[in-house]
C-alpha atoms as a PDB file:
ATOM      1  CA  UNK A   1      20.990 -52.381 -47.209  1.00  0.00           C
ATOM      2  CA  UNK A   2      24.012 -54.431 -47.106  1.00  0.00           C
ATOM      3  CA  UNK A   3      24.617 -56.969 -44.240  1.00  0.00           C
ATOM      4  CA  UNK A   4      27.518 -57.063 -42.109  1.00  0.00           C
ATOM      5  CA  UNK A   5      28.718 -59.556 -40.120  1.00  0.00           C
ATOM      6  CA  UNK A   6      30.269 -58.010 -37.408  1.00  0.00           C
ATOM      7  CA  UNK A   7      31.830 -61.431 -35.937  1.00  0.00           C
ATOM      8  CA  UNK A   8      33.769 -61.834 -39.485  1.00  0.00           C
ATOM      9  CA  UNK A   9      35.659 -58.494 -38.513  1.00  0.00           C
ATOM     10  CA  UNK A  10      36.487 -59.386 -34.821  1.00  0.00           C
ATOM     11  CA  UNK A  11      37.688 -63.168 -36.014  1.00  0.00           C
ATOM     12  CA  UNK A  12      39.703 -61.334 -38.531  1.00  0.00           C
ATOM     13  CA  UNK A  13      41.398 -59.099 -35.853  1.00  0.00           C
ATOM     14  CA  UNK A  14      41.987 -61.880 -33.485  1.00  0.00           C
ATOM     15  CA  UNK A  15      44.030 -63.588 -36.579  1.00  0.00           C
ATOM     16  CA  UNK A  16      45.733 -60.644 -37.228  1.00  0.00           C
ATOM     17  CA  UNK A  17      47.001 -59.935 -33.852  1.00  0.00           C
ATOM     18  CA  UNK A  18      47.942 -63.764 -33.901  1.00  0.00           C
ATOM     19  CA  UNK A  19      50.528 -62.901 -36.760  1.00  0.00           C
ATOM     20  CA  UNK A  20      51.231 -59.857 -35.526  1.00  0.00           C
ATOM     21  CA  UNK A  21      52.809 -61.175 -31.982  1.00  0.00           C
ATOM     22  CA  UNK A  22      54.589 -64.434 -34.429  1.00  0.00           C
ATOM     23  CA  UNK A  23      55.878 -61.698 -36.337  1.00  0.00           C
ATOM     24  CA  UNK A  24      56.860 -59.788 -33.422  1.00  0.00           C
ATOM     25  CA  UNK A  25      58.729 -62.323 -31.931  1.00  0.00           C
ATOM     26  CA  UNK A  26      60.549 -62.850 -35.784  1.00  0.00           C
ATOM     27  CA  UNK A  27      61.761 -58.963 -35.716  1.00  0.00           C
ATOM     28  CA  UNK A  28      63.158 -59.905 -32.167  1.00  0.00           C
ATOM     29  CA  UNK A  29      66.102 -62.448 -33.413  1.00  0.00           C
ATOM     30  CA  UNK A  30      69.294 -61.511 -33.751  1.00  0.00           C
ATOM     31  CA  UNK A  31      71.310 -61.388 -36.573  1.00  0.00           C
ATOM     32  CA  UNK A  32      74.615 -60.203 -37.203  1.00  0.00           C
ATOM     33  CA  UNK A  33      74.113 -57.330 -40.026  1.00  0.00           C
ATOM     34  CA  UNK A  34      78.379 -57.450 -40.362  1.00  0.00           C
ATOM     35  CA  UNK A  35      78.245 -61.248 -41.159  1.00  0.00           C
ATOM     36  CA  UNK A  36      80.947 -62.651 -38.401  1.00  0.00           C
ATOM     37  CA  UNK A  37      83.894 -64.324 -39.722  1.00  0.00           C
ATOM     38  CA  UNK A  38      83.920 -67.708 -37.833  1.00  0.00           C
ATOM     39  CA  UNK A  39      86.363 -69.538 -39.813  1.00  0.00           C
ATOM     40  CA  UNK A  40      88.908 -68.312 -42.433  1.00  0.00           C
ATOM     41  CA  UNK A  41      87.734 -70.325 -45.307  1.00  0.00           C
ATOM     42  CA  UNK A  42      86.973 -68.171 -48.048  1.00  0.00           C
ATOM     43  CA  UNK A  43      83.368 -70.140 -48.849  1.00  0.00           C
ATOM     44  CA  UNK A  44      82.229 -70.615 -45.617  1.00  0.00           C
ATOM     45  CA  UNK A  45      82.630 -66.800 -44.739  1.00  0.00           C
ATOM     46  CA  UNK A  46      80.865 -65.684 -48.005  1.00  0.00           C
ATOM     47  CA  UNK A  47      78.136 -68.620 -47.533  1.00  0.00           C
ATOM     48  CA  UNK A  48      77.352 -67.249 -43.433  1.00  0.00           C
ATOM     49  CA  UNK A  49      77.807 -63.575 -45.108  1.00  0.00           C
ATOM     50  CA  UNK A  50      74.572 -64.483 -47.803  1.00  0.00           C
ATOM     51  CA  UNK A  51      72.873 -66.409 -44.667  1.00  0.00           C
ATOM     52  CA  UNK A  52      73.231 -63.051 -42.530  1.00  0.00           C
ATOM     53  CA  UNK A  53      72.328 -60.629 -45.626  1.00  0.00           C
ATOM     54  CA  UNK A  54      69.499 -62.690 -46.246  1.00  0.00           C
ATOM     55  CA  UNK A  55      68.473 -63.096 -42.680  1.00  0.00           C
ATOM     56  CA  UNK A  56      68.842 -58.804 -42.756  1.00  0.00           C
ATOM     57  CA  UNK A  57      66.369 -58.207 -46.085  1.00  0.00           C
ATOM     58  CA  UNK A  58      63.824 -60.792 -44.528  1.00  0.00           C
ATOM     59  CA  UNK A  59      63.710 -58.960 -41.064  1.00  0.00           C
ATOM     60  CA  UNK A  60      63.059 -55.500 -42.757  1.00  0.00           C
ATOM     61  CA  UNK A  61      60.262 -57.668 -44.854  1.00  0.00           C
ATOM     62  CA  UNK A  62      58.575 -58.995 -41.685  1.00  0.00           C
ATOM     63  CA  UNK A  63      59.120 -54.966 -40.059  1.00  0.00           C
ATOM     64  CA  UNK A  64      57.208 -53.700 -43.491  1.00  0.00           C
ATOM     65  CA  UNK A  65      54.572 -56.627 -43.433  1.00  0.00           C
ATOM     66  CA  UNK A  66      54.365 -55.903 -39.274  1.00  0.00           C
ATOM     67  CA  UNK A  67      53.662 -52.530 -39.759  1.00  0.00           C
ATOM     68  CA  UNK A  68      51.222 -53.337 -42.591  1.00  0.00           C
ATOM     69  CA  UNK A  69      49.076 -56.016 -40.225  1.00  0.00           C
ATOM     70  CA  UNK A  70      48.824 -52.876 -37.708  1.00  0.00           C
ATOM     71  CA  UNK A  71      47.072 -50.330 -40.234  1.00  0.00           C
ATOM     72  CA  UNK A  72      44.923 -53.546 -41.221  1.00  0.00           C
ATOM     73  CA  UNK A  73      43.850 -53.873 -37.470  1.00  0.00           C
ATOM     74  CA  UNK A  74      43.428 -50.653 -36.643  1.00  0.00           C
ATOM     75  CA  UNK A  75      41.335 -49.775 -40.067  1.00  0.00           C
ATOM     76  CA  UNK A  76      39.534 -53.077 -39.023  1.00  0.00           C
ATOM     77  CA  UNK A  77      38.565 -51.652 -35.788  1.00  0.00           C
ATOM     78  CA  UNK A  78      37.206 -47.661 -37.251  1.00  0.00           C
ATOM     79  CA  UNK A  79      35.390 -50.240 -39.734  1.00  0.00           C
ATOM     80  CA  UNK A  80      33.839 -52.113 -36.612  1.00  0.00           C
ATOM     81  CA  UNK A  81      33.008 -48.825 -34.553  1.00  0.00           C
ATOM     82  CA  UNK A  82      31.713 -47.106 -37.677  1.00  0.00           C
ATOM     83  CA  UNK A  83      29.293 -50.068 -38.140  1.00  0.00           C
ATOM     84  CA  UNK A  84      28.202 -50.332 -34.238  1.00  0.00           C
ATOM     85  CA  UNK A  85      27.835 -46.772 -35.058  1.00  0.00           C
ATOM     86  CA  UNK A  86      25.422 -46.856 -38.159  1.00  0.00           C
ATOM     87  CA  UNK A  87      23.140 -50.119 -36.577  1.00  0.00           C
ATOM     88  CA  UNK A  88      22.839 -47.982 -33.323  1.00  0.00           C
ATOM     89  CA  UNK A  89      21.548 -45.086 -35.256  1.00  0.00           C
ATOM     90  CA  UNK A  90      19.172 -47.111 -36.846  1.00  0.00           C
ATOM     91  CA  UNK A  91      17.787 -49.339 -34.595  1.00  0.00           C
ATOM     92  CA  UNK A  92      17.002 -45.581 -32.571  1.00  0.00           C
ATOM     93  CA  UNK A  93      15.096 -44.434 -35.446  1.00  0.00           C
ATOM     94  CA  UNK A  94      13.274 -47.445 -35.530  1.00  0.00           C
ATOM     95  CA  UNK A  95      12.483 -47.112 -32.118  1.00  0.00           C
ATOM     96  CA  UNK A  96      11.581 -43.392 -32.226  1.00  0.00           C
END
């Protein structure tokens, strides 16, 4: 039989929760999807209309990637129960 380290899985989910509450507060910032015309020079509207576009795609990355880290911790913890599971099972059998 294989053995698991049970404390590798709980330090795993504390890290993940850690990114998940940085990325959290990421998703949270605002930016301007319309890309606000402060000034009527031509370059500096495009450039702060690239900044907000890009500032757009990387907040629906972090969503994606936040939403990822969630499965992870939540597959994390069925893998943690199932295991409790399995060594409680046998540790009765060895007692019975």
């Amino acid at each position: 039989m294989l053995y698991y380290n049970i404390d590798n899985h709980d330090l795993a989910i504390s890290l993940y929760k850690q990114g998940i509450q940085e990325l959290e507060k990421a998703v949270t910032l605002p930016v301007d999807p319309n890309g606000k015309k402060k000034n009527e020079n031509v370059f500096f509207v495009s450039f702060i209309w690239i900044i907000d576009n890009h500032a757009v795609e990387l907040r629906t990355k972090m969503r994606k990637h936040l939403s990822m880290a969630r499965e992870r911790v939540d597959a994390l913890r069925k893998v943690i129960l199932y295991l409790y599971i399995k060594l409680d099972r046998m540790f009765s059998r060895e007692v019975n």
